[in-house]
C-alpha atoms as a PDB file:
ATOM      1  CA  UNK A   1     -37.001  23.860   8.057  1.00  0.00           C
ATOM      2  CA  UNK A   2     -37.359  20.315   7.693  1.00  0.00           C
ATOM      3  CA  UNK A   3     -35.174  20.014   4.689  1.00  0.00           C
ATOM      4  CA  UNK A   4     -32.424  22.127   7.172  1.00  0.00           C
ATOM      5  CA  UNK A   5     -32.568  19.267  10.170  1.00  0.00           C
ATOM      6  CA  UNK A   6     -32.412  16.878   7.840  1.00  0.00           C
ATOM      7  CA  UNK A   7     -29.470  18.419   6.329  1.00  0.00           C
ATOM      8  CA  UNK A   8     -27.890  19.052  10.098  1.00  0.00           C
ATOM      9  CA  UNK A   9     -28.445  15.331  11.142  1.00  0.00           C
ATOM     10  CA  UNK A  10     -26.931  13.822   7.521  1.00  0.00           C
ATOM     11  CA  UNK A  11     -23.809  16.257   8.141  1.00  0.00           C
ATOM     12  CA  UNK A  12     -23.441  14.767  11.894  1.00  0.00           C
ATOM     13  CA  UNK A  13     -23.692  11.556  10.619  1.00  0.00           C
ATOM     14  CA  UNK A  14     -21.296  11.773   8.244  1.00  0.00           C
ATOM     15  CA  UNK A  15     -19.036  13.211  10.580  1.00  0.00           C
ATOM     16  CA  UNK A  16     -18.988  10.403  13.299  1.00  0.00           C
ATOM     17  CA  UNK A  17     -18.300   8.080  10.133  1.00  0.00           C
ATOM     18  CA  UNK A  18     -15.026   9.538   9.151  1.00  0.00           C
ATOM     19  CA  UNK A  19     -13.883  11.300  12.497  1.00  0.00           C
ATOM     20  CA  UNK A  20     -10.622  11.519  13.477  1.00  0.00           C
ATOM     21  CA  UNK A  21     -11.121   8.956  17.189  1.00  0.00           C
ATOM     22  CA  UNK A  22      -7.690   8.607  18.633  1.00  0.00           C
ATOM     23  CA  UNK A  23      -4.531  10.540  19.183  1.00  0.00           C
ATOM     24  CA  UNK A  24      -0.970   8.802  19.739  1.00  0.00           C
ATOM     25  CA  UNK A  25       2.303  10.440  21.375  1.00  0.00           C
ATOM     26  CA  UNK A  26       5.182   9.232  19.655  1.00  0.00           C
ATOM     27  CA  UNK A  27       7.149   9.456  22.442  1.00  0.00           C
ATOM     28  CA  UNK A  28       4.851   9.940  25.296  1.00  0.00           C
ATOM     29  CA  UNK A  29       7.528   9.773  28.041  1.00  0.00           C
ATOM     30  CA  UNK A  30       9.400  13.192  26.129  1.00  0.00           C
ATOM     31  CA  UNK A  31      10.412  13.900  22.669  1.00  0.00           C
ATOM     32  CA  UNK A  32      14.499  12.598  21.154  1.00  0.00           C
ATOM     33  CA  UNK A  33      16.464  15.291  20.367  1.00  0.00           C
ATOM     34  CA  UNK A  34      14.643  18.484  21.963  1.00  0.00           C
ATOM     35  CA  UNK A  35      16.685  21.312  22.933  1.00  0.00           C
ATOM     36  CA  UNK A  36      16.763  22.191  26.509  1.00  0.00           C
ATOM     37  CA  UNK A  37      14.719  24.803  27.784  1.00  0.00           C
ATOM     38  CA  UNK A  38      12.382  24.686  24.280  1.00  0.00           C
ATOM     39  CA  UNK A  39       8.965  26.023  24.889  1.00  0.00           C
ATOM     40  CA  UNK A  40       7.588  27.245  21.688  1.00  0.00           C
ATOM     41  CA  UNK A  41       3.688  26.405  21.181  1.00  0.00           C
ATOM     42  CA  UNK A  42       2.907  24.351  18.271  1.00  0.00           C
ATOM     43  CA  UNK A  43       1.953  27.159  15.130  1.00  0.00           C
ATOM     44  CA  UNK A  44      -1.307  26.543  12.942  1.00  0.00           C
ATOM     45  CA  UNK A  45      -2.664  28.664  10.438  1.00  0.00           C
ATOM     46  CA  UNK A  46      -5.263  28.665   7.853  1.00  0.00           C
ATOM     47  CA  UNK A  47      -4.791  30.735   4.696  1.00  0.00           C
ATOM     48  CA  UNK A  48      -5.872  29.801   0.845  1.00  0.00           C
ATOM     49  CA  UNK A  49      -8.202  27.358   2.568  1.00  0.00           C
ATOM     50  CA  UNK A  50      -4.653  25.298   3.692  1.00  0.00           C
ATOM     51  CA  UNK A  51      -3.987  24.279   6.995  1.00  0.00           C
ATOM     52  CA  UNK A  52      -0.616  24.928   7.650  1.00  0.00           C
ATOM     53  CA  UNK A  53       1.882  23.255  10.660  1.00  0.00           C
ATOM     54  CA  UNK A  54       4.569  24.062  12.328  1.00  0.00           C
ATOM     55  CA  UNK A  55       7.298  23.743  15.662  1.00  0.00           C
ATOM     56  CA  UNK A  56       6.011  20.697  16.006  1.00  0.00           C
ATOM     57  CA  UNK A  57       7.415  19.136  19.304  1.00  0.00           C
ATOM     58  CA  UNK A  58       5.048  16.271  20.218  1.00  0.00           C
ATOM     59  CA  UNK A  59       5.003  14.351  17.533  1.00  0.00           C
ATOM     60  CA  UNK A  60       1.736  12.278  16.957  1.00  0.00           C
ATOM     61  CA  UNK A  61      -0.283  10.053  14.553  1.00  0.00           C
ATOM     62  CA  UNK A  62      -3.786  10.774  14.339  1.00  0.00           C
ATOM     63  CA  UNK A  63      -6.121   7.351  13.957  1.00  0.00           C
ATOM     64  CA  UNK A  64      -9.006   7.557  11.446  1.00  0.00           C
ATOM     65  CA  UNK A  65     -11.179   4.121  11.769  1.00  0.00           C
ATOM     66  CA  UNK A  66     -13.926   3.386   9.125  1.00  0.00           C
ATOM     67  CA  UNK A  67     -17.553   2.788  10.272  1.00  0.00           C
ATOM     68  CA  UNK A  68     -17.339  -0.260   8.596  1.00  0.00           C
ATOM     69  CA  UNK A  69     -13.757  -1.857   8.222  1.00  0.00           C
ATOM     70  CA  UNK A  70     -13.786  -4.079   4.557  1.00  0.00           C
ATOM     71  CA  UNK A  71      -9.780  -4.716   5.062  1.00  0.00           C
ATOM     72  CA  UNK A  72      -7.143  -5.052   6.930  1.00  0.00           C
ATOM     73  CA  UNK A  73      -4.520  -3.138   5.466  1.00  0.00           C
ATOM     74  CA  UNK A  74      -3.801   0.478   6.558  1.00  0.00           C
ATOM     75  CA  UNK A  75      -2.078   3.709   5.574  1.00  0.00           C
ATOM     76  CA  UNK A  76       0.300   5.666   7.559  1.00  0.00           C
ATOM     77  CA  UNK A  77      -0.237   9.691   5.607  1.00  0.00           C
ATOM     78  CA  UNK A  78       2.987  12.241   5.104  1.00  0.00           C
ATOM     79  CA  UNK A  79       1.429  15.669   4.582  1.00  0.00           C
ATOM     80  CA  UNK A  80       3.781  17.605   2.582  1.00  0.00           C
ATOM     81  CA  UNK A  81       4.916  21.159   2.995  1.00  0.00           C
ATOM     82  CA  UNK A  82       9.029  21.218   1.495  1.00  0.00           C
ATOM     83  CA  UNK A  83       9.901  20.366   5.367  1.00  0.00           C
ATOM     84  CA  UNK A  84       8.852  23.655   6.644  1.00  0.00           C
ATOM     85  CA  UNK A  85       5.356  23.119   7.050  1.00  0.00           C
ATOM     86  CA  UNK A  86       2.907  20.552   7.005  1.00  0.00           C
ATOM     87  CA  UNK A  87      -0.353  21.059   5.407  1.00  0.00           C
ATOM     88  CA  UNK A  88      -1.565  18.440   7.127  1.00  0.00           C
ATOM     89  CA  UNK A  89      -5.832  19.114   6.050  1.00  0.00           C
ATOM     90  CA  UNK A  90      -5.740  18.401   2.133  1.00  0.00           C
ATOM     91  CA  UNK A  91      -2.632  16.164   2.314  1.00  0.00           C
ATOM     92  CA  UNK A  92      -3.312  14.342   5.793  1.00  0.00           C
ATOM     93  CA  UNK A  93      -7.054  14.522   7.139  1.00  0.00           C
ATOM     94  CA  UNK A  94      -8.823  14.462   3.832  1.00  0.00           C
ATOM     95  CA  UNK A  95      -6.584  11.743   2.459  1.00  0.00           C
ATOM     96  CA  UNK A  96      -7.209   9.881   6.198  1.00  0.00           C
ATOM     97  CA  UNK A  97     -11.284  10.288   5.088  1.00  0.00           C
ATOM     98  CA  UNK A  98     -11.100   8.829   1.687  1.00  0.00           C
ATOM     99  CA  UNK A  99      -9.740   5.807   2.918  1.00  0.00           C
ATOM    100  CA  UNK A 100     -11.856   5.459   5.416  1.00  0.00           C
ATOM    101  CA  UNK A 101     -14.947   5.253   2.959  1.00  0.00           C
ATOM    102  CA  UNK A 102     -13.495   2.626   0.829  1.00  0.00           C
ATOM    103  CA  UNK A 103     -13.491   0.851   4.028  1.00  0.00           C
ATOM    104  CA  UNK A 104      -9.487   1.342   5.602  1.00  0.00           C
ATOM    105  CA  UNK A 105      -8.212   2.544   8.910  1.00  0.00           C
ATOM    106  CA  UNK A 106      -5.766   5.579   7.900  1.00  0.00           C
ATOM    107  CA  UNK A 107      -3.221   7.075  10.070  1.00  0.00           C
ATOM    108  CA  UNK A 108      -1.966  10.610   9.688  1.00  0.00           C
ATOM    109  CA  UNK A 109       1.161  11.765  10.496  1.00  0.00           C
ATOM    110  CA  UNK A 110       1.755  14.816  12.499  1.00  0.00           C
ATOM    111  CA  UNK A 111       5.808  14.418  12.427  1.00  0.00           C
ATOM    112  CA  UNK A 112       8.944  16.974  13.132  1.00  0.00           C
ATOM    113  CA  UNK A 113      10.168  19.365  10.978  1.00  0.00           C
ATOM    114  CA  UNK A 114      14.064  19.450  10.687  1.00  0.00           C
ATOM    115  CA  UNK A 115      13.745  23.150  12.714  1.00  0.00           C
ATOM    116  CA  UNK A 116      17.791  24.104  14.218  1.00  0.00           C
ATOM    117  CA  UNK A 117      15.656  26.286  16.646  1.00  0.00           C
ATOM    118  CA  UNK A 118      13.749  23.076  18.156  1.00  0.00           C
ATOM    119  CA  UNK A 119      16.093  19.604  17.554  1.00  0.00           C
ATOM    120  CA  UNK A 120      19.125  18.653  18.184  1.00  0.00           C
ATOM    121  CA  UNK A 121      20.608  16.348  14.791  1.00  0.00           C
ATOM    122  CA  UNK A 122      17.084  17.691  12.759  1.00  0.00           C
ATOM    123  CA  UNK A 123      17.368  15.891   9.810  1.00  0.00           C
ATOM    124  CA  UNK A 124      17.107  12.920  11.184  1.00  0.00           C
ATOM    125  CA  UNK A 125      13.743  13.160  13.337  1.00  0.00           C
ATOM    126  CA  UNK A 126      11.420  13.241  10.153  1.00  0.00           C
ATOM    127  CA  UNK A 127      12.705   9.727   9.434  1.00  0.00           C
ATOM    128  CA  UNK A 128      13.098   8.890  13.318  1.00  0.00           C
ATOM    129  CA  UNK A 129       8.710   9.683  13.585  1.00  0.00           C
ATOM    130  CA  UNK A 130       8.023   8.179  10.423  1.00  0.00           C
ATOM    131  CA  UNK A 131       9.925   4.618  11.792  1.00  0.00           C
ATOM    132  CA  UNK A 132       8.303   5.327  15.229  1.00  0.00           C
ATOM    133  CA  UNK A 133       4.988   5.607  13.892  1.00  0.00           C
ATOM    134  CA  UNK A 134       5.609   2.220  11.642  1.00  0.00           C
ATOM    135  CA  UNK A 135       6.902   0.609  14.836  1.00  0.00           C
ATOM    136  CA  UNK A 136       3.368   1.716  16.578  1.00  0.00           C
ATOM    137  CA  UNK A 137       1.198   0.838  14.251  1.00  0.00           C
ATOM    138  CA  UNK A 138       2.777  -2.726  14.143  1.00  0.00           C
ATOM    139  CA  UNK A 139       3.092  -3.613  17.486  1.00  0.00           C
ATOM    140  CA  UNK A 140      -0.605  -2.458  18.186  1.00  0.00           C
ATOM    141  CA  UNK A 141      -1.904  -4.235  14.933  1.00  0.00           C
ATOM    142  CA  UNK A 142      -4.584  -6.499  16.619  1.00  0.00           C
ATOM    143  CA  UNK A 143      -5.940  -3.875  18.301  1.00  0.00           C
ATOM    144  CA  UNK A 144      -6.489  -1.672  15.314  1.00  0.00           C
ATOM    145  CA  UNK A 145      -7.619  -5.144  13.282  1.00  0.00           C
ATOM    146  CA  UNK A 146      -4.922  -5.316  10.456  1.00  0.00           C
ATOM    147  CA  UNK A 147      -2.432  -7.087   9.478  1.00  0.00           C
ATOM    148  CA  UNK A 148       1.646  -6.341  10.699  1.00  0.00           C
ATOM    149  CA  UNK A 149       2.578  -7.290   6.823  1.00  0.00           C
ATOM    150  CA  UNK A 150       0.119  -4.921   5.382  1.00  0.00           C
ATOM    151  CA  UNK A 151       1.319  -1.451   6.839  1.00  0.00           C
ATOM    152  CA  UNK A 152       1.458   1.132   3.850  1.00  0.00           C
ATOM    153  CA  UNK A 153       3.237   4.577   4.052  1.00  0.00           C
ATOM    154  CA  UNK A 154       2.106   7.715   1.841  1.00  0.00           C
ATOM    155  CA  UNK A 155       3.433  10.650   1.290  1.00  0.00           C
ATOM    156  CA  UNK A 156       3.049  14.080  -0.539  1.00  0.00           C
ATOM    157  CA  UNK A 157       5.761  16.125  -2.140  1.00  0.00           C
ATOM    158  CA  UNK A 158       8.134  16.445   0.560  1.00  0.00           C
ATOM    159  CA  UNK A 159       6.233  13.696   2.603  1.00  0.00           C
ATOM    160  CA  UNK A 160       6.939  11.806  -0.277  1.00  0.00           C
ATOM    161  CA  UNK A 161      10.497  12.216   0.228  1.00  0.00           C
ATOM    162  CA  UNK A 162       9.923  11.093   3.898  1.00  0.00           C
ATOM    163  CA  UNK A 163       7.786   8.599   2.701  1.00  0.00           C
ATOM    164  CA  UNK A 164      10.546   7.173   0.127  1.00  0.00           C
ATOM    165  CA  UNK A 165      12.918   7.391   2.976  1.00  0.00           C
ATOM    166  CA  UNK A 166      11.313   5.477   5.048  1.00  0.00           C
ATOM    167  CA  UNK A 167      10.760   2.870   2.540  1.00  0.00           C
ATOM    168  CA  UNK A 168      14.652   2.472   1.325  1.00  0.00           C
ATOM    169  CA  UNK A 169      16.136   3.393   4.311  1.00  0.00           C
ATOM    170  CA  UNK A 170      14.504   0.917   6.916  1.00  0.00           C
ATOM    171  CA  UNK A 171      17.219  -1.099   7.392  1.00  0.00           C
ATOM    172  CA  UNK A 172      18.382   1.132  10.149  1.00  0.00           C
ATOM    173  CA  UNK A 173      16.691   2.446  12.596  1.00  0.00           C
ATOM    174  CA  UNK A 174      17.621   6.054  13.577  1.00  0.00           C
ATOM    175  CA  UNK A 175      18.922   7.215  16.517  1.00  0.00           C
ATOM    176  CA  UNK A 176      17.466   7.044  20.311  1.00  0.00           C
ATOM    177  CA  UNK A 177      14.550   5.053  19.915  1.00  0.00           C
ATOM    178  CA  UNK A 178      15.119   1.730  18.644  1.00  0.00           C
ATOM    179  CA  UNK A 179      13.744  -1.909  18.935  1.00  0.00           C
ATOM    180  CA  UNK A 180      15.297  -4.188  16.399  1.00  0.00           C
ATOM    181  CA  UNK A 181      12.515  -6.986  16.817  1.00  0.00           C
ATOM    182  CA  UNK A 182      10.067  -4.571  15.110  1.00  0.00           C
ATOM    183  CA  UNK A 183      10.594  -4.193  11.096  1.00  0.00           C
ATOM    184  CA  UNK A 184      10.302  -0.639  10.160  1.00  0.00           C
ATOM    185  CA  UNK A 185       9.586  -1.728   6.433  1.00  0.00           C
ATOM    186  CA  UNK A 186       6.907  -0.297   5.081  1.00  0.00           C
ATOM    187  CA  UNK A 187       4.998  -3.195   2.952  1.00  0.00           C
ATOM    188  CA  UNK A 188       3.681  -0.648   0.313  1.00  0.00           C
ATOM    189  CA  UNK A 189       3.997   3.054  -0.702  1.00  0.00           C
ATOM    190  CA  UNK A 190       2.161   5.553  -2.095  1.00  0.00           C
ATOM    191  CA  UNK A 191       4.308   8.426  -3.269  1.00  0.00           C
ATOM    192  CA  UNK A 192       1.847  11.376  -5.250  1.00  0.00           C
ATOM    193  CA  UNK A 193       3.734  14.407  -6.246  1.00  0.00           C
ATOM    194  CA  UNK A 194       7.071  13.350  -4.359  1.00  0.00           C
ATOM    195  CA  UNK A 195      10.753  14.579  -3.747  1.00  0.00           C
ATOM    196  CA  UNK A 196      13.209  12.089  -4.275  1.00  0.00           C
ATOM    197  CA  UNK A 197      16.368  12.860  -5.265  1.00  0.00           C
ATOM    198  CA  UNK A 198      18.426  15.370  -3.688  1.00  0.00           C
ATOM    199  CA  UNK A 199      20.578  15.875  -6.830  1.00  0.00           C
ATOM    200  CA  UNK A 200      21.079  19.801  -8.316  1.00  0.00           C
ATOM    201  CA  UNK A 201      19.466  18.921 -11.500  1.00  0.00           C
ATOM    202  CA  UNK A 202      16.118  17.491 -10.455  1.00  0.00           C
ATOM    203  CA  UNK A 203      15.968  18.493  -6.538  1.00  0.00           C
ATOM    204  CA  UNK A 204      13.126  20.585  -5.177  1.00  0.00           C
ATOM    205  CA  UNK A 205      15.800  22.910  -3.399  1.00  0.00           C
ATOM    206  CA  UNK A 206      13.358  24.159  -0.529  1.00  0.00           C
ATOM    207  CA  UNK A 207      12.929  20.962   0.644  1.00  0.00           C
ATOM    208  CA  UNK A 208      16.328  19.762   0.531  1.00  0.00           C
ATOM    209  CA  UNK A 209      17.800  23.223   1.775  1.00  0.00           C
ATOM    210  CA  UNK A 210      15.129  22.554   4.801  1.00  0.00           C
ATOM    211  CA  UNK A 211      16.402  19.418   5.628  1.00  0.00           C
ATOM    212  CA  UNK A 212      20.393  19.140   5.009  1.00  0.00           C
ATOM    213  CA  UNK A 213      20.844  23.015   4.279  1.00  0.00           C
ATOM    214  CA  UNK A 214      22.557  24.479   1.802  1.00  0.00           C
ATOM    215  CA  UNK A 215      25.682  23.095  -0.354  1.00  0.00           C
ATOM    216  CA  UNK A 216      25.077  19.741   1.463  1.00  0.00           C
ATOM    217  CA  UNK A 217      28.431  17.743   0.691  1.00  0.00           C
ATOM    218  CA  UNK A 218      27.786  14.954  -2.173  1.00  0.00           C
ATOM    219  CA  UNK A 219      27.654  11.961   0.328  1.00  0.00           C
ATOM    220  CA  UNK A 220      24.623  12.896   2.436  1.00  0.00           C
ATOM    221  CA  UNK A 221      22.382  14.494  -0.745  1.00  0.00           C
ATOM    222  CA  UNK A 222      23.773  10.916  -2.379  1.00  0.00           C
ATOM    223  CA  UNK A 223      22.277   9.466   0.738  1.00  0.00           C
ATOM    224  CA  UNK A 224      18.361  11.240   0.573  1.00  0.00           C
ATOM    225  CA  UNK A 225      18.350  10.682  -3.162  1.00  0.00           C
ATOM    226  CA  UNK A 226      16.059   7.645  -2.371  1.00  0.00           C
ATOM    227  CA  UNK A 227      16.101   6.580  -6.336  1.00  0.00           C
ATOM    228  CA  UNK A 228      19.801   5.643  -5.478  1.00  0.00           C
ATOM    229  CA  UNK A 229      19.158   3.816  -1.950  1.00  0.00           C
ATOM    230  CA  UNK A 230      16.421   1.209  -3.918  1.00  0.00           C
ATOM    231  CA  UNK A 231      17.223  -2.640  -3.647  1.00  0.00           C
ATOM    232  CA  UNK A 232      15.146  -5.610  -3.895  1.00  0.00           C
ATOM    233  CA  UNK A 233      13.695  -5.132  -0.476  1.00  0.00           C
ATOM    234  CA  UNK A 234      11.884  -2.260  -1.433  1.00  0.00           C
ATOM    235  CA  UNK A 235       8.483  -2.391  -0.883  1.00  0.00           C
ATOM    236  CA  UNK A 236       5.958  -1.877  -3.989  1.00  0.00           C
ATOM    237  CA  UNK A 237       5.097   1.279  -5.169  1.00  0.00           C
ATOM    238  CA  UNK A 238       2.391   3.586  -6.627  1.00  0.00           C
ATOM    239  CA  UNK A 239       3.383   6.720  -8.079  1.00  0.00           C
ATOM    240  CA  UNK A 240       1.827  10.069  -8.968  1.00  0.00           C
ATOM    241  CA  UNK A 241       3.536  12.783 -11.136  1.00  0.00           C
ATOM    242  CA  UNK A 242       2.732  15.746 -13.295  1.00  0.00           C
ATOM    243  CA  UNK A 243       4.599  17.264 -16.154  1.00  0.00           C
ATOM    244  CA  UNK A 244       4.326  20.823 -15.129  1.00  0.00           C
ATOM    245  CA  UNK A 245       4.827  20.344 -11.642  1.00  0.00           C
ATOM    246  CA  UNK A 246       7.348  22.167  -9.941  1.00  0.00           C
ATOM    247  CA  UNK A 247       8.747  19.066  -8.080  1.00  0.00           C
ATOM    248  CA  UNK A 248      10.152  17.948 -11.513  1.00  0.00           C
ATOM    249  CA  UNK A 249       8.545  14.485 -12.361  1.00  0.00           C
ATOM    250  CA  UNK A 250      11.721  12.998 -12.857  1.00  0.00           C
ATOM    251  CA  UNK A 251      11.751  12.201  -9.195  1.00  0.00           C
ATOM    252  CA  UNK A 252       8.945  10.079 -10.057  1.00  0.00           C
ATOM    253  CA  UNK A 253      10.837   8.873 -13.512  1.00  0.00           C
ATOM    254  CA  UNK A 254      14.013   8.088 -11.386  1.00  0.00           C
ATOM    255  CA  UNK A 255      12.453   5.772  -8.218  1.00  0.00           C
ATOM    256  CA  UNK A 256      10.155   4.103 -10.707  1.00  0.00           C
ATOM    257  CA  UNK A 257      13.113   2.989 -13.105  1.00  0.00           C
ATOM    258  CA  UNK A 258      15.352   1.918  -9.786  1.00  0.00           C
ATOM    259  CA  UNK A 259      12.126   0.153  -8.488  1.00  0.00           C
ATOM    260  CA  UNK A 260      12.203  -1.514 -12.346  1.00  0.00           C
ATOM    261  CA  UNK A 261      15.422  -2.511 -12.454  1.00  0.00           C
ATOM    262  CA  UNK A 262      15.672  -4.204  -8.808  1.00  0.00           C
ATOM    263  CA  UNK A 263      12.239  -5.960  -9.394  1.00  0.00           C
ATOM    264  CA  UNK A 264      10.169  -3.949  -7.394  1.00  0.00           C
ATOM    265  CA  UNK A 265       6.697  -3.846  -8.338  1.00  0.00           C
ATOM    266  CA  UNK A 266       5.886  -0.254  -9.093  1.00  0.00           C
ATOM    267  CA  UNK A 267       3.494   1.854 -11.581  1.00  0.00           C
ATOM    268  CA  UNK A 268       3.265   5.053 -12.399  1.00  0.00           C
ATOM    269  CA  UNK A 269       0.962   8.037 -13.838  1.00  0.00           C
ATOM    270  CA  UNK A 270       2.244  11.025 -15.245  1.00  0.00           C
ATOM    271  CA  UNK A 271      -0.183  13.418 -16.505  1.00  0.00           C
ATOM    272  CA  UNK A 272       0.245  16.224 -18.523  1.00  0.00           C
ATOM    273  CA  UNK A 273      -0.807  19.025 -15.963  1.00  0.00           C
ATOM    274  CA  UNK A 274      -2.069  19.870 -13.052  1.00  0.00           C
ATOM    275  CA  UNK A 275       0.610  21.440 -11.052  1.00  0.00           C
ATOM    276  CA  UNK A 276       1.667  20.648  -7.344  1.00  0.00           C
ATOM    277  CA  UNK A 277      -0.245  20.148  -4.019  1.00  0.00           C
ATOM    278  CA  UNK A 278      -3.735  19.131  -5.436  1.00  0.00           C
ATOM    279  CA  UNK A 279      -4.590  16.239  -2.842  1.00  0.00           C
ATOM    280  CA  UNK A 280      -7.950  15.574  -3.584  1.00  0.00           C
ATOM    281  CA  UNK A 281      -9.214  19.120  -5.066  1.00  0.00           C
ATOM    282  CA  UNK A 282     -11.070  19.327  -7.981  1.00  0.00           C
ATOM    283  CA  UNK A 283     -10.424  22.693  -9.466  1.00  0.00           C
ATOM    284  CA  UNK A 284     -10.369  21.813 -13.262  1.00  0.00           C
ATOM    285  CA  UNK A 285      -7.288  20.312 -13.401  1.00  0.00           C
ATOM    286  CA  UNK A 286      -7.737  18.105 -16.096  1.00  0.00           C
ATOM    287  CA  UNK A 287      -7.278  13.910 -16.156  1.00  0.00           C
ATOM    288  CA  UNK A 288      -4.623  14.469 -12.858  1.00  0.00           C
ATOM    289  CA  UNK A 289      -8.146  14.560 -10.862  1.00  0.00           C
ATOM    290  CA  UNK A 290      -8.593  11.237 -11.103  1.00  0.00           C
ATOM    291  CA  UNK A 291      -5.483  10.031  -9.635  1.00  0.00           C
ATOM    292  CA  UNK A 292      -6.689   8.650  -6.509  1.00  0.00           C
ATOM    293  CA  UNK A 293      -9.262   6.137  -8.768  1.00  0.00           C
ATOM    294  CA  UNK A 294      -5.826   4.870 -10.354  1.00  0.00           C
ATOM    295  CA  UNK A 295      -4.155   4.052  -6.717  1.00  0.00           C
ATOM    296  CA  UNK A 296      -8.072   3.008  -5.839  1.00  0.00           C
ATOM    297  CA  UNK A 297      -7.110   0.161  -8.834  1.00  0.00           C
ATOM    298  CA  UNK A 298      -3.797  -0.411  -8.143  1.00  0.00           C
ATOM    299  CA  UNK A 299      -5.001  -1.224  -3.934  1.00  0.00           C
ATOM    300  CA  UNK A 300      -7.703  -3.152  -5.066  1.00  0.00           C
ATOM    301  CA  UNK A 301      -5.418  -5.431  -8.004  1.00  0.00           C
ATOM    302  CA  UNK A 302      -2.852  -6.311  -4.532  1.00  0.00           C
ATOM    303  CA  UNK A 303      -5.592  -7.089  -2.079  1.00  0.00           C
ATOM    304  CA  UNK A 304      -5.380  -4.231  -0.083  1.00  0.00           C
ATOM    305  CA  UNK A 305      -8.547  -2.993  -0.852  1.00  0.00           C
ATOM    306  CA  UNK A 306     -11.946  -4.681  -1.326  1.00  0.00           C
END
């Protein structure tokens, strides 16, 4: 009995450490590019042991402060999902978590889905909350205690892509919301498993299909092939790939050479298996479990993480 309290007050504990403690609105005074008369409850369901999201229509970023706070960088977290779901637990919450306990307020990103049914102009209002939530985090960087020049983006397989996006396309700023004294520019990005290019050969077609439907003309999948839209402003870049992944790891291959060849500081793992949507799991995968120690170095060697 003993040994079971104990048990009950380490788990609570624990718990308080790592909790999620804040919610943010995007857009608290009403949400861009809703369709009139919309009122379709936000969908959640757990199956496989993964959360998955959908008709998302408020927007939010969910704050995740460490117990004790070692730096002052942070993480804004894309769950992936091909932009039809989010699977916002072992991409978003449990990504938020593992930063916390090496010390790092996290952010996770609860963001739109490019749904006809829900937005007017969808594609755009991925990127539009991933700049929004940038823009937040910035402007309320003293309270959270970190640094405006040390705001990181991540992203998983299709949050990759949004992730990517968001870190070659910052130089505008979609659509309603804008506030041109506040850089959008990620200043680091962590891309594991992503989408990048929107070309035929290498594409992940769900994703792209979800987000520019199908037999998009050649400018606009020119224009979400992020390995194309790289320049020197970039910010740097860790990347995480797997050879038998289906989200081809030349998407990995092609924003790591761009990166390379407009000096961008970037590395990049590719390991030999270990398939797609892992997060964190360890399920025998092999060397691709220990991914997150690599980007653990690769924080640490730019004095992001202590």
């Amino acid at each position: 009995m003993k040994n079971f309290l104990f048990t009950l007050f380490l788990m609570a504990i624990l718990a308080n450490t790592f909790a999620q403690n804040e919610t943010i609105l995007l857009f608290p005074e009403g949400t861009p590019g809703l369709k009139t008369g919309v009122n379709i409850p936000e969908d959640s369901k757990t199956t496989d042991g993964i959360t998955r999201v959908k008709d998302v229509t408020q927007p939010a970023l969910y704050v995740y402060v460490p117990k004790k706070k070692t730096s002052d960088a942070t993480v804004i977290i894309c769950p992936g999902g091909g932009y039809g779901i989010l699977a916002i637990d072992h991409e978003g919450y449990d990504i938020a978590k593992w930063f916390n306990e090496r010390g790092m307020t996290a952010f996770v990103l609860k963001y739109r889905l490019p749904q006809d049914n829900l937005f007017e102009n969808k594609e755009i209002r991925p990127l539009q909350d991933a700049q929004q939530a940038i823009r937040i985090v910035r402007k309320n960087a003293i309270k959270y205690g970190i640094s405006p020049d040390k705001i990181g983006i991540m992203g998983f397989s299709a949050g990759g892509h949004l992730a990517s996006t968001a870190s070659t396309h910052f130089t505008t700023q979609v659509d309603e919301i804008t506030e041109a004294n506040v850089s959008v520019r990620p200043d680091f990005s962590l891309l594991i498993y992503p989408v990048i290019t929107f070309s035929d050969k290498f594409t992940h077609f769900g994703s792209r299909d979800n987000l520019i439907g199908k037999n998009p003309p050649v400018e606009k999948m020119e224009w979400y092939s992020n390995d194309k839209q790289v320049t020197k402003d970039t910010p740097p870049t860790f990347l995480v790939s797997t050879t038998d992944d289906m989200v081809q790891p030349e998407n990995s291959i092609g924003y790591f050479l761009a990166c390379k060849k407009n000096k961008v500081p970037v590395e990049m793992h590719i390991y030999e298996k270990g398939g797609h949507g892992y997060g964190l799991k360890k399920k025998g995968r092999g060397p691709v479990e220990t991914w997150s120690a690599r980007m653990e170095d690769w924080l640490r060697d730019r004095k992001l993480m202590k």
